[in-house]
C-alpha atoms as a PDB file:
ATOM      1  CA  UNK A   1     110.319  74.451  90.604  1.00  0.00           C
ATOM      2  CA  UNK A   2     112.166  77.904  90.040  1.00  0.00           C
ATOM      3  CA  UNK A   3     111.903  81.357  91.012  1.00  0.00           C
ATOM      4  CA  UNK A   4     113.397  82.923  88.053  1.00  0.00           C
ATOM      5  CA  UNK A   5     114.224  86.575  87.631  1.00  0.00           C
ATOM      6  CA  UNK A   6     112.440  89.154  85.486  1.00  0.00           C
ATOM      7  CA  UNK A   7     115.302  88.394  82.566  1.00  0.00           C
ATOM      8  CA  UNK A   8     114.800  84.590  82.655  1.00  0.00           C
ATOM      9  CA  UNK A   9     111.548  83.820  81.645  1.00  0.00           C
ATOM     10  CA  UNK A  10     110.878  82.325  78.187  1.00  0.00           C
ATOM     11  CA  UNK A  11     108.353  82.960  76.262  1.00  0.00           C
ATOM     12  CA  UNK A  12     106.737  79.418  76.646  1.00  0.00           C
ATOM     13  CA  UNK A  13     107.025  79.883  80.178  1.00  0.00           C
ATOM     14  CA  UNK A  14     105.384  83.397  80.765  1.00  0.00           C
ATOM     15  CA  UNK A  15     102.189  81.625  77.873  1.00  0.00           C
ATOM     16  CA  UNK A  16     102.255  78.801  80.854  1.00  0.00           C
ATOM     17  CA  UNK A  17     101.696  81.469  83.374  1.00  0.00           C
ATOM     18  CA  UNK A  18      98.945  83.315  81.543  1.00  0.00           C
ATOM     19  CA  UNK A  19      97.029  80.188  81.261  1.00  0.00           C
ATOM     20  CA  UNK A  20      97.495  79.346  84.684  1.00  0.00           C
ATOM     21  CA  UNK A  21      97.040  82.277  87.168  1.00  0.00           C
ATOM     22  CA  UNK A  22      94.141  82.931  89.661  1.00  0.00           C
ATOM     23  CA  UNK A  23      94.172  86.343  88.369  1.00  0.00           C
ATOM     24  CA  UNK A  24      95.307  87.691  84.338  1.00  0.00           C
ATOM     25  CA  UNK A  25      98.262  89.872  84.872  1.00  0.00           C
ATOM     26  CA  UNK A  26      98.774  93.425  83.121  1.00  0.00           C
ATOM     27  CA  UNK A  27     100.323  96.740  84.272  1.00  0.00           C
ATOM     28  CA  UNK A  28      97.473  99.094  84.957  1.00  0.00           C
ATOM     29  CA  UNK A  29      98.418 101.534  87.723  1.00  0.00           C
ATOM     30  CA  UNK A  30     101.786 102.774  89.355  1.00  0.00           C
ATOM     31  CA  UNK A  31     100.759 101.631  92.760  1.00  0.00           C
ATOM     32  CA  UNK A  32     103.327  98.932  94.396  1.00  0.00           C
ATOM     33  CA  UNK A  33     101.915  99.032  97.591  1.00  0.00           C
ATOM     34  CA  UNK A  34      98.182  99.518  99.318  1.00  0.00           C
ATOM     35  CA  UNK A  35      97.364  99.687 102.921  1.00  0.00           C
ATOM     36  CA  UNK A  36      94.555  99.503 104.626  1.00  0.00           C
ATOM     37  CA  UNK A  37      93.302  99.669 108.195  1.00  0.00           C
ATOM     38  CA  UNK A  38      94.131  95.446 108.901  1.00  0.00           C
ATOM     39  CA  UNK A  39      95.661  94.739 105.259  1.00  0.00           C
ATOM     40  CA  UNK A  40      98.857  95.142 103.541  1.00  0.00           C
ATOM     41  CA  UNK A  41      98.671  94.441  99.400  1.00  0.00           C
ATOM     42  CA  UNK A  42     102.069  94.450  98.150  1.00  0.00           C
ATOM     43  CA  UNK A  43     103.771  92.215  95.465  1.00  0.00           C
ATOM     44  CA  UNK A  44     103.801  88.766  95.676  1.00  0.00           C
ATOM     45  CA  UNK A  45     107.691  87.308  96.005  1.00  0.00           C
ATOM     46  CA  UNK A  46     109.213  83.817  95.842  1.00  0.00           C
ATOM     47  CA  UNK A  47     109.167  83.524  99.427  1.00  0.00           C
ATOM     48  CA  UNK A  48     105.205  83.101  99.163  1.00  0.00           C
ATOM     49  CA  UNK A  49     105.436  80.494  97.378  1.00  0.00           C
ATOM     50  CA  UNK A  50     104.829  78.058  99.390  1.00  0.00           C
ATOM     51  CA  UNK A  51     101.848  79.780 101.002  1.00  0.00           C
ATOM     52  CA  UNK A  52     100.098  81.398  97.871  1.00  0.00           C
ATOM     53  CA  UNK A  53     100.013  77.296  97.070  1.00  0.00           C
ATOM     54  CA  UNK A  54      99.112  76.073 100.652  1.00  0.00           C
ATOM     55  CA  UNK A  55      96.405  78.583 100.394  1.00  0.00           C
ATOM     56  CA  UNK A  56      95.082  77.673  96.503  1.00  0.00           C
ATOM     57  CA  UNK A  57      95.030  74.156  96.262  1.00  0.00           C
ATOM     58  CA  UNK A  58      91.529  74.000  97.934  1.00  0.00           C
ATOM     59  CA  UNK A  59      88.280  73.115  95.444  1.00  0.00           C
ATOM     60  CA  UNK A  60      86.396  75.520  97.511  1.00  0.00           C
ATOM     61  CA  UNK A  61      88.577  78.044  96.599  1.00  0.00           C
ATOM     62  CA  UNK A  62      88.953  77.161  93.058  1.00  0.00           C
ATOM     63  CA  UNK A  63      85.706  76.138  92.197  1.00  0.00           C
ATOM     64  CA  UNK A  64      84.476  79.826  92.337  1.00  0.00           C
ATOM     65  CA  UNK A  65      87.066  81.519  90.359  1.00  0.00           C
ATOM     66  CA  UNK A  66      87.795  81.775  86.298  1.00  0.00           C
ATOM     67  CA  UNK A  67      91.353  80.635  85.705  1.00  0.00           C
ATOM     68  CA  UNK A  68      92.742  79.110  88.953  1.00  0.00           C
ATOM     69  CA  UNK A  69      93.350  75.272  88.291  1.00  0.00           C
ATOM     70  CA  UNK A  70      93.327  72.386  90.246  1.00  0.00           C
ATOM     71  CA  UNK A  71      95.023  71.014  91.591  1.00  0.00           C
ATOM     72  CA  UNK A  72      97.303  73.433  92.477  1.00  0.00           C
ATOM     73  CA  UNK A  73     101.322  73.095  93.446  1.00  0.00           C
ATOM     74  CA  UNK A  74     104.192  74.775  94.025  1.00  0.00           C
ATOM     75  CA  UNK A  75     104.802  75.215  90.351  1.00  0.00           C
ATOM     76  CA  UNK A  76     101.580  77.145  89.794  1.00  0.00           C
ATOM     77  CA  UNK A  77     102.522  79.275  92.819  1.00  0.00           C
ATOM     78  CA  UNK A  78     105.646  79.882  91.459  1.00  0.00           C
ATOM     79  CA  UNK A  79     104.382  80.648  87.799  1.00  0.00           C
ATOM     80  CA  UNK A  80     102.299  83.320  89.117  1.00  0.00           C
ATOM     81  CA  UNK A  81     105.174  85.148  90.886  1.00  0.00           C
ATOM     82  CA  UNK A  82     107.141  84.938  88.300  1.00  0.00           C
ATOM     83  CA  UNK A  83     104.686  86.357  86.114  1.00  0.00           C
ATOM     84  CA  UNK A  84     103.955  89.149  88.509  1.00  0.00           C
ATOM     85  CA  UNK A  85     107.899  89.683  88.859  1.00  0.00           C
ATOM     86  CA  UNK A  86     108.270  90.112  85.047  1.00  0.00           C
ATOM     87  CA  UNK A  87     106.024  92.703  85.016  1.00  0.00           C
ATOM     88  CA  UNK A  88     107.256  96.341  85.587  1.00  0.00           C
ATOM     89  CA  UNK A  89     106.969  98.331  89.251  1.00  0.00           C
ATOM     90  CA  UNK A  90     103.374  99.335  89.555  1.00  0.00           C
ATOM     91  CA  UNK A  91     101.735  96.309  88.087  1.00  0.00           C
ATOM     92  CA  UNK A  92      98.098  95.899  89.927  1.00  0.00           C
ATOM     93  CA  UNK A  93      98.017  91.979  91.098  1.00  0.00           C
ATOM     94  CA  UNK A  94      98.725  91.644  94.825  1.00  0.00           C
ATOM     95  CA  UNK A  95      99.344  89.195  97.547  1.00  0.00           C
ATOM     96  CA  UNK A  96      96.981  90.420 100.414  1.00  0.00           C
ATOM     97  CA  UNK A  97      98.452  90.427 104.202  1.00  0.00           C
ATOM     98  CA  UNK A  98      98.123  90.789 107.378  1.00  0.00           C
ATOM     99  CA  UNK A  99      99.750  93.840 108.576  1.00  0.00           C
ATOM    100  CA  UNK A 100      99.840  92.808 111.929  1.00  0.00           C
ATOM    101  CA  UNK A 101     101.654  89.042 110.947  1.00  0.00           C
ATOM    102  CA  UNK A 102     103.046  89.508 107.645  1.00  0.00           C
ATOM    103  CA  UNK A 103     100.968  86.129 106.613  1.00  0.00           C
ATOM    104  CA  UNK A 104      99.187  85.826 103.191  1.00  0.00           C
ATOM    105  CA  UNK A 105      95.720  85.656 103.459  1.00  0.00           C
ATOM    106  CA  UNK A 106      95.068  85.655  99.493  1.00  0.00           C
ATOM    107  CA  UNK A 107      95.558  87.243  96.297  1.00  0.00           C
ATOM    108  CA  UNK A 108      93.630  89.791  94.405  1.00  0.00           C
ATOM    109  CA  UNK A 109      93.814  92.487  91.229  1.00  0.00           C
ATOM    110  CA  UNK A 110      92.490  94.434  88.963  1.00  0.00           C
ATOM    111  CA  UNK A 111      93.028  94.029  85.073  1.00  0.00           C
ATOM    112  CA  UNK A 112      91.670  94.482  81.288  1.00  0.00           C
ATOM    113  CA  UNK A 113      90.728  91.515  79.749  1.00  0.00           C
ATOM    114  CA  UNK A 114      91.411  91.221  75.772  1.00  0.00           C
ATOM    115  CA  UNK A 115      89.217  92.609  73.945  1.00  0.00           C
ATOM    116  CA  UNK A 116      87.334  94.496  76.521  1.00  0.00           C
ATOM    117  CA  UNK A 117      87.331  98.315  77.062  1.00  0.00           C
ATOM    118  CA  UNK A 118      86.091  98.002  81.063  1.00  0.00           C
ATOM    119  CA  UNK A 119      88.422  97.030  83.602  1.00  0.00           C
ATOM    120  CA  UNK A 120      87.766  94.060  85.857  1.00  0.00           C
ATOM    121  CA  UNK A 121      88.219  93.426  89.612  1.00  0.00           C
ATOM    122  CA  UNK A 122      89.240  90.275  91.344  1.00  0.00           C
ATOM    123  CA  UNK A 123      90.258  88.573  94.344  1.00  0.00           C
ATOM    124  CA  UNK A 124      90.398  85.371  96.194  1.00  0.00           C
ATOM    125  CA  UNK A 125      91.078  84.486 100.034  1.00  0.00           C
ATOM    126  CA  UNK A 126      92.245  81.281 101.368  1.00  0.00           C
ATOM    127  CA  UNK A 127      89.160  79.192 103.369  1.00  0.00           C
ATOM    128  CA  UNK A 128      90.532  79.718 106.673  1.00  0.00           C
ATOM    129  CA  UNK A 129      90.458  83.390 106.054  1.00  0.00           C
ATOM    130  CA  UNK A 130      86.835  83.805 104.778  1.00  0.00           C
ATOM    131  CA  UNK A 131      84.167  85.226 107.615  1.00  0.00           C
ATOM    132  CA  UNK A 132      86.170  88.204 108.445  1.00  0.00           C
ATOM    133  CA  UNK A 133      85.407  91.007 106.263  1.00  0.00           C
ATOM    134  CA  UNK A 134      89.199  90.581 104.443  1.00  0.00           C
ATOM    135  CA  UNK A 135      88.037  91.049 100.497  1.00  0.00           C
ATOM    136  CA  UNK A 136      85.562  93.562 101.323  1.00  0.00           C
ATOM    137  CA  UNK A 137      88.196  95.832 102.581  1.00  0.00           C
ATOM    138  CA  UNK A 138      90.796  94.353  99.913  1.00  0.00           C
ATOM    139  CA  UNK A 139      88.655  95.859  97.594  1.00  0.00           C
ATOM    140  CA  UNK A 140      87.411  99.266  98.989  1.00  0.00           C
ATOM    141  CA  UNK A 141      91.263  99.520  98.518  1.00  0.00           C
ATOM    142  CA  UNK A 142      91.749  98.581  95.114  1.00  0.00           C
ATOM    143  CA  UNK A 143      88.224 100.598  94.039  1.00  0.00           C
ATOM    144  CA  UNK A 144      89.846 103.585  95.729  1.00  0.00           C
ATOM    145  CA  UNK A 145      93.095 102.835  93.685  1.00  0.00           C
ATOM    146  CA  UNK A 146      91.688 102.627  90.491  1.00  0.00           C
ATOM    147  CA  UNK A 147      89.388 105.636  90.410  1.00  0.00           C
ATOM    148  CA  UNK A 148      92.040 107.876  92.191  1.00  0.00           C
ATOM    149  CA  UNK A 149      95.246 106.636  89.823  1.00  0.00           C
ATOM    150  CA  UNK A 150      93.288 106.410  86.180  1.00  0.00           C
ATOM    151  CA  UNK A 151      91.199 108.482  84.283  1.00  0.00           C
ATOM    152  CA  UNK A 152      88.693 105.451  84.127  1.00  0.00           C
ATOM    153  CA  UNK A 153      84.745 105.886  83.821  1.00  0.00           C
ATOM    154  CA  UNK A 154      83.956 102.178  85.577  1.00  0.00           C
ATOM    155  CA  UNK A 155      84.700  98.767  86.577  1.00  0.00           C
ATOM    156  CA  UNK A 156      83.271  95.534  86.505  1.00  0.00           C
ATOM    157  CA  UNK A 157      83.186  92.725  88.557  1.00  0.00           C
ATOM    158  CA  UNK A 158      81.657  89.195  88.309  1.00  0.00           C
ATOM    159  CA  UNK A 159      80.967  86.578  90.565  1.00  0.00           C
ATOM    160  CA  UNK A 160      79.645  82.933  89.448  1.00  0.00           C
ATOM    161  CA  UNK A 161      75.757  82.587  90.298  1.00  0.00           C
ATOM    162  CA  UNK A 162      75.631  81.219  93.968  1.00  0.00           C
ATOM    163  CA  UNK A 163      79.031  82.859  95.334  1.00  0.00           C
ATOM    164  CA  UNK A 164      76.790  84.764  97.766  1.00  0.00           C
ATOM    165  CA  UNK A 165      79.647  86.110  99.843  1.00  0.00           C
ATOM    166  CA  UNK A 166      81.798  87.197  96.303  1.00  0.00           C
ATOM    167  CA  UNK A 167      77.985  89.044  95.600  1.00  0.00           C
ATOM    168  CA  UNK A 168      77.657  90.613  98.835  1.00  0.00           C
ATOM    169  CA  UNK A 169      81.091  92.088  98.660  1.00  0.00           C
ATOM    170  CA  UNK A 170      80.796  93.526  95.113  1.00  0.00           C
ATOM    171  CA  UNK A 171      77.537  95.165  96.382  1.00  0.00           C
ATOM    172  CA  UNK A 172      79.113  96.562  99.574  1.00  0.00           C
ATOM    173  CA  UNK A 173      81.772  98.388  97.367  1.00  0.00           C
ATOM    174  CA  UNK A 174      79.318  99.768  95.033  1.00  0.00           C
ATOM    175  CA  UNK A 175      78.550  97.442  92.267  1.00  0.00           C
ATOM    176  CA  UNK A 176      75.377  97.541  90.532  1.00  0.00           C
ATOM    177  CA  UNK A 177      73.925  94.365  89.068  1.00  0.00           C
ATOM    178  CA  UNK A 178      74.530  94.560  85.019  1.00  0.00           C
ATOM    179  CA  UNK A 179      73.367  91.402  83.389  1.00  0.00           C
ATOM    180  CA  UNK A 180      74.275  87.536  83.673  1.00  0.00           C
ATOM    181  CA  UNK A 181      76.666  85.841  81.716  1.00  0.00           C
ATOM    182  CA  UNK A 182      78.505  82.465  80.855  1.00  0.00           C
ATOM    183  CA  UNK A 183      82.324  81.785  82.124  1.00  0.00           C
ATOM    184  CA  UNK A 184      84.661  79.034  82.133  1.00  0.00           C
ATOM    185  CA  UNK A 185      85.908  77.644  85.321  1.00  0.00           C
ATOM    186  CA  UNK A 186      89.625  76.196  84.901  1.00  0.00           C
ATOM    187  CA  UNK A 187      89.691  74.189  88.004  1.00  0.00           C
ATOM    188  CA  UNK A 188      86.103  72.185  87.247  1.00  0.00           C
ATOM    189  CA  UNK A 189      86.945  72.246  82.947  1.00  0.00           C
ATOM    190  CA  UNK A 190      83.178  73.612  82.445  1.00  0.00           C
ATOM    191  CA  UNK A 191      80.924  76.430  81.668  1.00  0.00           C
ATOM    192  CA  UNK A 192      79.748  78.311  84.580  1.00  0.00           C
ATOM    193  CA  UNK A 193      76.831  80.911  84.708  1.00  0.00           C
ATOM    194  CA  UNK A 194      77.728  84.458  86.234  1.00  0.00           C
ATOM    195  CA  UNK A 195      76.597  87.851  87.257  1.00  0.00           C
ATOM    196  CA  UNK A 196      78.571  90.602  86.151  1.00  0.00           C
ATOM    197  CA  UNK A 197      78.272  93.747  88.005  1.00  0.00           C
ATOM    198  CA  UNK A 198      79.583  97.444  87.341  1.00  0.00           C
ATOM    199  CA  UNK A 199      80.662 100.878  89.523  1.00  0.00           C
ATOM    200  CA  UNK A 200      80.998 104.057  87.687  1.00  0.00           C
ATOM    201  CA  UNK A 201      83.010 106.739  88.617  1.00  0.00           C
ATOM    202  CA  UNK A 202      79.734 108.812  89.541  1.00  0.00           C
ATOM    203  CA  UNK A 203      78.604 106.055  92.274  1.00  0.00           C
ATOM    204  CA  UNK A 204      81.755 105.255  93.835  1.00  0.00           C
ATOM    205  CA  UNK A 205      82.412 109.509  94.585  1.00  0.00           C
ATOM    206  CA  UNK A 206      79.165 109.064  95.935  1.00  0.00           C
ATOM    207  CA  UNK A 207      80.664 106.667  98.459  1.00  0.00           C
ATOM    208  CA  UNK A 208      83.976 107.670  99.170  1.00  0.00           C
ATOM    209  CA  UNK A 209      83.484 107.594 103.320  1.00  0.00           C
ATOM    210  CA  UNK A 210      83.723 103.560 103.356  1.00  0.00           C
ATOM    211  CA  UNK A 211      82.613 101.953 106.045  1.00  0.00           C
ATOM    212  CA  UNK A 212      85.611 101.589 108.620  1.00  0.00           C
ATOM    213  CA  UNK A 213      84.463  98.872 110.303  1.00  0.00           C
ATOM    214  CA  UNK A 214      83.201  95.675 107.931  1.00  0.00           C
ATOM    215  CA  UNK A 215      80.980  92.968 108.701  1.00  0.00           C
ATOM    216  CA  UNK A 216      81.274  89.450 108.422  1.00  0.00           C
ATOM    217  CA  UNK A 217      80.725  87.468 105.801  1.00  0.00           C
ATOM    218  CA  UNK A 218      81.850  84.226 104.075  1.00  0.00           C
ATOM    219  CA  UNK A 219      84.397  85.575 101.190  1.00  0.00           C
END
């Protein structure tokens, strides 16, 4: 396992990556940093290895999310922040923290997909973290980002059909239902259905005074 520099990556390696990440990785917005009133979302580094892999390599985790696989080591850890590394200042995938510890909680993003014109958010905590309100305010924060950094008329966010927590938390940052859908789930090798969801520009201006204090749920 190797946490390589921006310059050493090969090609092979960075398709490896792509495959392989919890999140897709793209620059979007010039924002290095985010925090929030418990959360720090800054760059992941090679020093998290260890953790962003502690935290992954749990089926509950990876069960509910596109393109995280499973299991999941050290070397997918490190893939992923080497793939984030590669990437220029001001890319949008994060490592979510505790300001208060410094510890990793999860990992979370926005990005385009290929061949899609709408934007997409996305985020994942580890187990022991869910229950405490984390990704809802992860992603007030990266809402607020995108709208106030881009000239962007929505997003879009999905969730696979029975993530109630992943719902809840779209619909407490604005989301509106848009239609179901079929995705693939890396970790189980299978279709899975989905609901996708959207916020336009016009709703989320509409709720700009988020809620400061944020109520539990199961993320």
């Amino acid at each position: 396992m190797q946490c390589l520099s921006d310059e050493q990556l090969s090609d092979e390696q960075e398709e490896r990556i792509s495959q392989s990440d919890g999140l897709s990785i793209e620059k979007i917005v010039n924002v290095t940093k985010i925090e929030t009133r418990r959360l720090t979302l800054r760059k992941p580094q090679c020093d998290d290895i260890d953790a962003i892999s502690d935290l992954a390599n749990n089926t509950a985790v990876a069960n509910m999310l596109s393109r995280m696989p499973h299991p999941y080591g050290k070397q997918d850890a490190a893939d992923f922040v080497n793939k984030v590394n590669k990437l220029a200042s001001g890319n949008c995938v994060y490592a979510i923290t505790l300001t208060t510890t410094g510890e990793i909680i999860g990992c979370c993003g926005i990005e385009k997909k290929d061949g899609r014109e709408q934007k997409e958010i996305g985020y994942w905590l580890g187990q022991q973290y869910w229950g405490n309100g984390y990704a809802t305010e992860a992603a007030h924060a990266l809402v607020d980002m995108a709208f106030e950094d881009e000239e962007i008329e929505d997003l879009v966010g999905h969730c696979r059909i029975g993530n109630y927590a992943s719902r809840r938390i779209l619909q407490k940052s604005g989301f509106q239902f848009l239609s179901t859908g079929i995705g693939y789930c890396l970790a189980q090798n299978s279709q899975m259905p989905i609901e996708i969801y959207r916020l336009e520009r016009a709703i989320w201006a509409s709720l700009r005074n988020w809620p400061t204090t944020f109520e539990q749920e199961t993320e």
